[in-house]
PDB file of N, CA and C in Angstrom:
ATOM      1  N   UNK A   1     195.295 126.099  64.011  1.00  0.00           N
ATOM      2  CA  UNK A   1     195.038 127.492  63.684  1.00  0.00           C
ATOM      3  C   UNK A   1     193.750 127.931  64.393  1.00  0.00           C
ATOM      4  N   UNK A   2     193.797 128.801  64.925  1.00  0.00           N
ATOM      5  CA  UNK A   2     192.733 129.738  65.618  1.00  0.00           C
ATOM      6  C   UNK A   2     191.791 129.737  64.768  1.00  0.00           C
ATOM      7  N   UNK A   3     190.021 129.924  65.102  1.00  0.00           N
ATOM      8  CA  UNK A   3     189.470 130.355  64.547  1.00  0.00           C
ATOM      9  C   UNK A   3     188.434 131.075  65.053  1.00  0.00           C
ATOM     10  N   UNK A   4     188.947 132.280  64.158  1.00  0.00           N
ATOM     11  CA  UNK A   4     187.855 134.104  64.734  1.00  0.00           C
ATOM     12  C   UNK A   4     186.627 133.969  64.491  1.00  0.00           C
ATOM     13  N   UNK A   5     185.895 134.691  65.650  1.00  0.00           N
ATOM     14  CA  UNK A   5     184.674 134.764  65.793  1.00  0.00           C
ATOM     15  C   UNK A   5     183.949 135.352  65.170  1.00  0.00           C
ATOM     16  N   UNK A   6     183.408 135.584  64.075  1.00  0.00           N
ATOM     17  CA  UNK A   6     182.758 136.934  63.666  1.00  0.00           C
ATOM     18  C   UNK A   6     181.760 137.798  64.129  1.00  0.00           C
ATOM     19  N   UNK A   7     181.724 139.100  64.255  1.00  0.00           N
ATOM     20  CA  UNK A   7     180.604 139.649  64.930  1.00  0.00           C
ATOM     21  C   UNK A   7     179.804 140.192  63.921  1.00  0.00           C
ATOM     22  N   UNK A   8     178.108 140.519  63.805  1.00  0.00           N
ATOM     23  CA  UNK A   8     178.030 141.270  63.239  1.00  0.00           C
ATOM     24  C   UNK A   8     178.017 142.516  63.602  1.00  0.00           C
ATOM     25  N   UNK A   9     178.542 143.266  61.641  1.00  0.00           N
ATOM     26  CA  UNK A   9     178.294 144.377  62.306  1.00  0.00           C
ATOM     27  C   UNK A   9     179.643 145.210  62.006  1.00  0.00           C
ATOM     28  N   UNK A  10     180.510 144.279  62.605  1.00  0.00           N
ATOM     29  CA  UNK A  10     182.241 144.775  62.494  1.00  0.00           C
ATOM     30  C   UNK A  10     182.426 144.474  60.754  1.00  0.00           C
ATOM     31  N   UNK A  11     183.640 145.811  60.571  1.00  0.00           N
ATOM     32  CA  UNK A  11     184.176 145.628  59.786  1.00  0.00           C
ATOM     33  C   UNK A  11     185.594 144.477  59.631  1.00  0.00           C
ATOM     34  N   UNK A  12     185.594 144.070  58.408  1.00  0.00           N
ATOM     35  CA  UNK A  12     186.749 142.953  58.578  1.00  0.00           C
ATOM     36  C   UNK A  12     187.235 143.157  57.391  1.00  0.00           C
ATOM     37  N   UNK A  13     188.932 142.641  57.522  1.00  0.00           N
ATOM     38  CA  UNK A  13     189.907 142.976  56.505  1.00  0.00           C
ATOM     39  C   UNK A  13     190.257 141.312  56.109  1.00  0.00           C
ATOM     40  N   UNK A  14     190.122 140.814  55.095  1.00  0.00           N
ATOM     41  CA  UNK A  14     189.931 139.880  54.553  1.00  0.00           C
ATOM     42  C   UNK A  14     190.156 138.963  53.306  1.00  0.00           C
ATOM     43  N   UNK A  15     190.885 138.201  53.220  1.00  0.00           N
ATOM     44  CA  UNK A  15     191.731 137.547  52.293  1.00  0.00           C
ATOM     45  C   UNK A  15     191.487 136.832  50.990  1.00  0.00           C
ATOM     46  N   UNK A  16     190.411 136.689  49.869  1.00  0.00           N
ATOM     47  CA  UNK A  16     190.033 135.592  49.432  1.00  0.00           C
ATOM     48  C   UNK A  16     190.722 134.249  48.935  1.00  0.00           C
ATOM     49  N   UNK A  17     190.235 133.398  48.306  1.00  0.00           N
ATOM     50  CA  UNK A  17     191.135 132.629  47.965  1.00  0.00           C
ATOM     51  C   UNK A  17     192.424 132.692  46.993  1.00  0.00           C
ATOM     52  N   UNK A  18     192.140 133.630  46.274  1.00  0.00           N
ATOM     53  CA  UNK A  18     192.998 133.594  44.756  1.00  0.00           C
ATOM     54  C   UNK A  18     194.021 135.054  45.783  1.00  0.00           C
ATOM     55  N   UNK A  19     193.603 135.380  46.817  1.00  0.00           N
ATOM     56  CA  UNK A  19     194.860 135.960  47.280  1.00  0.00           C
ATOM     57  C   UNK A  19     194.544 137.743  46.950  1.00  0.00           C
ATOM     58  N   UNK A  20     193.398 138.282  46.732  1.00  0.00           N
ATOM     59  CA  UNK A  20     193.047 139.513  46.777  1.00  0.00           C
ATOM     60  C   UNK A  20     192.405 139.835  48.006  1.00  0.00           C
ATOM     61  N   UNK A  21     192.620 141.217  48.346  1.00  0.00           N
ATOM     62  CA  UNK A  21     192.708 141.808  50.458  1.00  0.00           C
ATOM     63  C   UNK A  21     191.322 142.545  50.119  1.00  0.00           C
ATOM     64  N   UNK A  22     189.953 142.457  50.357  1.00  0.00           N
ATOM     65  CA  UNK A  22     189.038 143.470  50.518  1.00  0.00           C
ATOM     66  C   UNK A  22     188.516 143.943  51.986  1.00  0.00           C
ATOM     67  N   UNK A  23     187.691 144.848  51.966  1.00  0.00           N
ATOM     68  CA  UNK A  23     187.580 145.052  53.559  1.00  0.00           C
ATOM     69  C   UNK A  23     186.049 145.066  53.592  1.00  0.00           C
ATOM     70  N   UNK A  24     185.123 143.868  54.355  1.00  0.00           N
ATOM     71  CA  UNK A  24     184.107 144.400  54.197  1.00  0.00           C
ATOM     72  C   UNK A  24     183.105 144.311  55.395  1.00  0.00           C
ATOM     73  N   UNK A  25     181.587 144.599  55.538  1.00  0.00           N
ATOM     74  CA  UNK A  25     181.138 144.658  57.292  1.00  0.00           C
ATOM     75  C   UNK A  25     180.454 143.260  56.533  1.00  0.00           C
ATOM     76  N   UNK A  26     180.247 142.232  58.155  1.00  0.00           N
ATOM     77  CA  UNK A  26     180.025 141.352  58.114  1.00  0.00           C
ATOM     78  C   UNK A  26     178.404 141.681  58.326  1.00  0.00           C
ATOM     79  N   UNK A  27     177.474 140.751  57.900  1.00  0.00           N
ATOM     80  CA  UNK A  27     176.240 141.035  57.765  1.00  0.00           C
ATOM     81  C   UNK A  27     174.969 140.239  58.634  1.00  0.00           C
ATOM     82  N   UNK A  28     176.091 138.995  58.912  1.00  0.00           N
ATOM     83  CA  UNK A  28     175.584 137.740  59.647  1.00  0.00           C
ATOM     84  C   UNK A  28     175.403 136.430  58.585  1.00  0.00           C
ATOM     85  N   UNK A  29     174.523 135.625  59.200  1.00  0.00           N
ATOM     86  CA  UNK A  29     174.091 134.498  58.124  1.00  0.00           C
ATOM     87  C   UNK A  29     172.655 134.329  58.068  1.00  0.00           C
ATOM     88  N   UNK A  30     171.952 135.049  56.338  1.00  0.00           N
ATOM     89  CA  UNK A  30     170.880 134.669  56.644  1.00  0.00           C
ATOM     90  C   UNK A  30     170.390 133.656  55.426  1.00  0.00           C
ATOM     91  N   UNK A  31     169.162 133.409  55.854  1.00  0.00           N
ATOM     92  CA  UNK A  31     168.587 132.454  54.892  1.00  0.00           C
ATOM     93  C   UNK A  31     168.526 132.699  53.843  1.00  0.00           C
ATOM     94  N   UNK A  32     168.494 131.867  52.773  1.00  0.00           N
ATOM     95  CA  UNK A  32     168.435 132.288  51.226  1.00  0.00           C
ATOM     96  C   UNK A  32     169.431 132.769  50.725  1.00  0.00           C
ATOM     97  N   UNK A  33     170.891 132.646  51.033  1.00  0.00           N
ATOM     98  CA  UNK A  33     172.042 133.014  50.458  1.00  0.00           C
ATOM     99  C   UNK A  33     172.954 132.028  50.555  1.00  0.00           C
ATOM    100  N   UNK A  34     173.283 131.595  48.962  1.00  0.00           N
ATOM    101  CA  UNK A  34     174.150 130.620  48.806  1.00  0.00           C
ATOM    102  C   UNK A  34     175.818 131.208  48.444  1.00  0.00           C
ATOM    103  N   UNK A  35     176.769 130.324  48.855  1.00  0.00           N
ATOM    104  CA  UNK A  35     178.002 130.290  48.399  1.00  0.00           C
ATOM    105  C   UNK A  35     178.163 131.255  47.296  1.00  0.00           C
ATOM    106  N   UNK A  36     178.810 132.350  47.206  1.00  0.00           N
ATOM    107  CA  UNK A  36     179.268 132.560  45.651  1.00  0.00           C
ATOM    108  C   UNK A  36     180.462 131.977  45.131  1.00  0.00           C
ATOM    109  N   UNK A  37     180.749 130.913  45.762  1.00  0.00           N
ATOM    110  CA  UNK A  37     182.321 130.612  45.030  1.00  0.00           C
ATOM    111  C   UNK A  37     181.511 128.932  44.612  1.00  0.00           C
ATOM    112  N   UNK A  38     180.784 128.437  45.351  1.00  0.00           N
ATOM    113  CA  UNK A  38     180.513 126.970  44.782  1.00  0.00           C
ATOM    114  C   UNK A  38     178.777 126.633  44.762  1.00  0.00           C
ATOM    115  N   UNK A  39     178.134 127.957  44.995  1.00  0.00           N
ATOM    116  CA  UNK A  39     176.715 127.782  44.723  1.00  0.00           C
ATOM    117  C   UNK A  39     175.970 127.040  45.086  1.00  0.00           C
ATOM    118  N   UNK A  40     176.417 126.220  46.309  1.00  0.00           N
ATOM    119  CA  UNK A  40     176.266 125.567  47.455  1.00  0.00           C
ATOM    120  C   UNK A  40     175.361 126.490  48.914  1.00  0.00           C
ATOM    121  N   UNK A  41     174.772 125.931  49.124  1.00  0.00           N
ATOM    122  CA  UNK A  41     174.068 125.631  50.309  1.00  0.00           C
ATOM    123  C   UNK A  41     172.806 127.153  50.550  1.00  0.00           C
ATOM    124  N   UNK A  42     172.771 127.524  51.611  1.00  0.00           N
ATOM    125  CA  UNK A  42     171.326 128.729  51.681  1.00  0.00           C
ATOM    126  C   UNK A  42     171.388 129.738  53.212  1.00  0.00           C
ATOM    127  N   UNK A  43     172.730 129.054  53.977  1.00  0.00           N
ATOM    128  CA  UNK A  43     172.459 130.266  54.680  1.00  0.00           C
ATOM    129  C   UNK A  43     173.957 130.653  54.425  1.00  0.00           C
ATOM    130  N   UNK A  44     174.928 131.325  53.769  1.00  0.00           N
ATOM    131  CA  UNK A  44     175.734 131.575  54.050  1.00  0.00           C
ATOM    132  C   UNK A  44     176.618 132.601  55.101  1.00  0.00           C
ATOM    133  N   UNK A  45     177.787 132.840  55.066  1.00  0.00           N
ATOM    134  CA  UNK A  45     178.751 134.048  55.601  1.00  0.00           C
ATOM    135  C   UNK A  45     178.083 135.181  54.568  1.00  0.00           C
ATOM    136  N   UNK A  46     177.544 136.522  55.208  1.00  0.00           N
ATOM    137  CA  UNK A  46     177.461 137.522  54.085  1.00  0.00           C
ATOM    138  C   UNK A  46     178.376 138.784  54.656  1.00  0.00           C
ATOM    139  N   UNK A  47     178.907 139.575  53.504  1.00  0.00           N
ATOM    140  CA  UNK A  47     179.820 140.385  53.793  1.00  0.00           C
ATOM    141  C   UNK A  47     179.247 141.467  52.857  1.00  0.00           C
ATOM    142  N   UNK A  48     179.152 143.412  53.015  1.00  0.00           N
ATOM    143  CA  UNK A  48     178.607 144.191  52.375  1.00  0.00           C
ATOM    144  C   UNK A  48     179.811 144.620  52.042  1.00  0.00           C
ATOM    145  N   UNK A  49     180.224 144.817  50.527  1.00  0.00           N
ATOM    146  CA  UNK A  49     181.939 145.246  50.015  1.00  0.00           C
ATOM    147  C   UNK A  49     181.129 146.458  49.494  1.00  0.00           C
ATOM    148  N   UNK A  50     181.475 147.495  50.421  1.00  0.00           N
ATOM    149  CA  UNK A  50     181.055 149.068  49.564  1.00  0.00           C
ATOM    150  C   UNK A  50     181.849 149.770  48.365  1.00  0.00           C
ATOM    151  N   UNK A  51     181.659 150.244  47.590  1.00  0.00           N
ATOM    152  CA  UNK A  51     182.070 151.016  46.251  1.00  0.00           C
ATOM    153  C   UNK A  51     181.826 152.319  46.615  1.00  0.00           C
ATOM    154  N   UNK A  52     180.684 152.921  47.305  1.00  0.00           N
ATOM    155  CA  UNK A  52     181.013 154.037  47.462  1.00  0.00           C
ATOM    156  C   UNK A  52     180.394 154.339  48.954  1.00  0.00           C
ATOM    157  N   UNK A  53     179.865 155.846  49.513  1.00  0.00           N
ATOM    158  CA  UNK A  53     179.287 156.079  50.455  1.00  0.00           C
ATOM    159  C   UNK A  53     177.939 156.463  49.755  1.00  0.00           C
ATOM    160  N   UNK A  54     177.563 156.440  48.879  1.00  0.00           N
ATOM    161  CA  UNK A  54     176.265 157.063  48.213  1.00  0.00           C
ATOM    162  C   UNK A  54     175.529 155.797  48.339  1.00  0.00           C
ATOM    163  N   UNK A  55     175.511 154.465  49.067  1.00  0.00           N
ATOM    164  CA  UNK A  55     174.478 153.037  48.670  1.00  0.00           C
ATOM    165  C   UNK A  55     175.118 152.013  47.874  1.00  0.00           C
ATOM    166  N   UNK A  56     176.040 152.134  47.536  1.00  0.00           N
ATOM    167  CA  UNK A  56     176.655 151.137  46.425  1.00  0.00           C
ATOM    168  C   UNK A  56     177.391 150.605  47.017  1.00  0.00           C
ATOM    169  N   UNK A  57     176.837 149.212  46.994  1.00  0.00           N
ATOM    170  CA  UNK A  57     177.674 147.955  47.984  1.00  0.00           C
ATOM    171  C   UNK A  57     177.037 146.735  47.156  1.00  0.00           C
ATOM    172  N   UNK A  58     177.729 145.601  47.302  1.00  0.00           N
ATOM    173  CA  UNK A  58     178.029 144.368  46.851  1.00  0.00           C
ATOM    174  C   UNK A  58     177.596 143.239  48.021  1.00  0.00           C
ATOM    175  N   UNK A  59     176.615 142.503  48.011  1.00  0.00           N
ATOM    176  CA  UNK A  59     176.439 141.275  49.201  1.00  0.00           C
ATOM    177  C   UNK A  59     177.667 140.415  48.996  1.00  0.00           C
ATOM    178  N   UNK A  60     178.222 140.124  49.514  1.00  0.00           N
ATOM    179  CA  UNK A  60     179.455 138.605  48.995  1.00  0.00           C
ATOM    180  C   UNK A  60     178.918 138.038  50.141  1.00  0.00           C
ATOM    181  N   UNK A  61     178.917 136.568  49.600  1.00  0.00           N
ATOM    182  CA  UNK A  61     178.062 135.066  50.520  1.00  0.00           C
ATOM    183  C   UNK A  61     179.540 134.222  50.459  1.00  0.00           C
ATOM    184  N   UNK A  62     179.814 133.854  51.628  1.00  0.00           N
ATOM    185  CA  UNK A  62     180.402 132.638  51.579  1.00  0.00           C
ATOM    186  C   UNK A  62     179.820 131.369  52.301  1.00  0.00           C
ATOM    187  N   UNK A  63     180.371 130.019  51.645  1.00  0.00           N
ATOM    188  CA  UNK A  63     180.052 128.758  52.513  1.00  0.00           C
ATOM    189  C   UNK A  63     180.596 128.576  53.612  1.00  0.00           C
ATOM    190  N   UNK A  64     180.787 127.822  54.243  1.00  0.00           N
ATOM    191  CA  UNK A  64     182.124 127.556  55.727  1.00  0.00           C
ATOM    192  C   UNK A  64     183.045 126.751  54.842  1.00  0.00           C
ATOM    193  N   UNK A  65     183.193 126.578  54.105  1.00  0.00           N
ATOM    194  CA  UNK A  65     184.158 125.548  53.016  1.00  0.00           C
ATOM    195  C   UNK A  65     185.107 126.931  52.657  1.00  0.00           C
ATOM    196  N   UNK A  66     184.592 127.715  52.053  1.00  0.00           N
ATOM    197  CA  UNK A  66     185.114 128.989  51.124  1.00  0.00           C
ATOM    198  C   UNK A  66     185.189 130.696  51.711  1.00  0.00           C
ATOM    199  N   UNK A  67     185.136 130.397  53.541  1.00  0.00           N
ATOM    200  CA  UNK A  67     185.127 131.149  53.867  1.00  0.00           C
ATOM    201  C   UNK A  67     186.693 131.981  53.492  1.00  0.00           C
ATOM    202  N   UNK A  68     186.525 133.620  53.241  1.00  0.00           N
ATOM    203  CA  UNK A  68     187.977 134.109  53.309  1.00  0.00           C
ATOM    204  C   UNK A  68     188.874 134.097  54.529  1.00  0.00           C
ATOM    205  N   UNK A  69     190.128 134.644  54.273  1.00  0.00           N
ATOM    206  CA  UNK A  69     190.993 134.008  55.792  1.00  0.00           C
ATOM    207  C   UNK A  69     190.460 135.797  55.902  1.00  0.00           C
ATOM    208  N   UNK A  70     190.605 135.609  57.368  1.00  0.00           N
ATOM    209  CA  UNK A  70     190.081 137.213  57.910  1.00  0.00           C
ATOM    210  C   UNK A  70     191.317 137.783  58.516  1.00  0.00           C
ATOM    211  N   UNK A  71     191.764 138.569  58.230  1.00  0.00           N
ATOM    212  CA  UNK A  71     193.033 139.052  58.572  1.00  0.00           C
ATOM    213  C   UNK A  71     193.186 140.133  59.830  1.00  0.00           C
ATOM    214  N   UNK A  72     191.954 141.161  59.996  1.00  0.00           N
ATOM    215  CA  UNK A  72     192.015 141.755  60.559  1.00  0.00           C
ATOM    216  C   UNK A  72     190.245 142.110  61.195  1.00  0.00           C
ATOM    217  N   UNK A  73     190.344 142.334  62.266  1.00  0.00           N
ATOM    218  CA  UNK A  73     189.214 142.842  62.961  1.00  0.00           C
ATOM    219  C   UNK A  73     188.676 144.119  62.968  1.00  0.00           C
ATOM    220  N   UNK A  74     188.218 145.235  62.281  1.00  0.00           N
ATOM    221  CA  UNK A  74     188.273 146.725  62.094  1.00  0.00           C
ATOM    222  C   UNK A  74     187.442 147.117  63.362  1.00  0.00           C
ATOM    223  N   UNK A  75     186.327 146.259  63.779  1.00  0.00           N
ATOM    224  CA  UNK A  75     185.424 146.536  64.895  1.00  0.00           C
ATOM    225  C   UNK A  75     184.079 147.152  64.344  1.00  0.00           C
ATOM    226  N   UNK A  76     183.242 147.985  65.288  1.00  0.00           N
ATOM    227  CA  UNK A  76     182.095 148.409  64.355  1.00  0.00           C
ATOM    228  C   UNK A  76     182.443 150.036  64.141  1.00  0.00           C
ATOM    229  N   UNK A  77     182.388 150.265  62.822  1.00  0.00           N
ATOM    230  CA  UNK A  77     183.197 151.604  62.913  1.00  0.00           C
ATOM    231  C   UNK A  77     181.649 152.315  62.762  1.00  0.00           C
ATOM    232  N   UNK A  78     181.884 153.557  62.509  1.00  0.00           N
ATOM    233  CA  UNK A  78     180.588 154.627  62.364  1.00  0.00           C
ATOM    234  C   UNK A  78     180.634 154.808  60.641  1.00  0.00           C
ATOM    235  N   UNK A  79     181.790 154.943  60.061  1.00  0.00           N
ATOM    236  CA  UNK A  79     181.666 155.364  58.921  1.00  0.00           C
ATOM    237  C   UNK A  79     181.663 154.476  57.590  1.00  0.00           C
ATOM    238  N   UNK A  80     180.993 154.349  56.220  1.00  0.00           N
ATOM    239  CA  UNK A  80     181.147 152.998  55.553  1.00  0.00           C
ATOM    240  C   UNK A  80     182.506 152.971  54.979  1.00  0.00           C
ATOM    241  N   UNK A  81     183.247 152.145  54.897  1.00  0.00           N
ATOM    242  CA  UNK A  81     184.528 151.610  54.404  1.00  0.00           C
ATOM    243  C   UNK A  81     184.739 151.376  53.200  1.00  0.00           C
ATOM    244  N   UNK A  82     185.274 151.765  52.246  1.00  0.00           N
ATOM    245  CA  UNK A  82     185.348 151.891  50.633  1.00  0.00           C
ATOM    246  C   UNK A  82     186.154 151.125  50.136  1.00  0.00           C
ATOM    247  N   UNK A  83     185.589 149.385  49.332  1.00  0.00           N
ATOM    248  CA  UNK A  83     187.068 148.861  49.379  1.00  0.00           C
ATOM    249  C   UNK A  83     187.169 149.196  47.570  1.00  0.00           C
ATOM    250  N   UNK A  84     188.820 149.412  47.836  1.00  0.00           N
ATOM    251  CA  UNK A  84     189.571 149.983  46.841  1.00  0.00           C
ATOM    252  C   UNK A  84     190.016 148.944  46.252  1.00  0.00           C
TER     253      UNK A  84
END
């Protein structure tokens, strides 16, 4: 199986484990962010899952163990992405 590159920056459409689709911009990997699925390690995958366009967004961290499957590439869009 292939495995995608992430950019930051781009939005990505994205699978978790238990099988729910969110869409969120990738943020990079920085220090001081552990796993949220196994609370493991300090630099993770971070992803910004927005709620609205007013500032309201969610960090999600993954490990490379618990990364989501990425389904789609959105690119870097201009506008924030609202996952529903």
């Amino acid at each position: 199986m292939a495995q995608i590159r992430l950019t930051e920056n781009h939005w990505y459409r994205f699978a978790e484990q238990d099988g729910s689709i969110h869409i969120g911009q990738y943020t990079g990997r920085d220090q001081g962010f552990e796993c949220c699925v196994c609370g493991k390690g300090c630099k993770a995958y971070t992803f910004n899952i927005w709620h609205s366009e007013d500032g309201d967004y969610e960090t999600w961290c993954f490990g490379p163990s618990h990364l989501p499957k990425i389904i789609s590439d959105l690119g870097n869009l201009d506008d924030v992405v609202i996952d529903e």
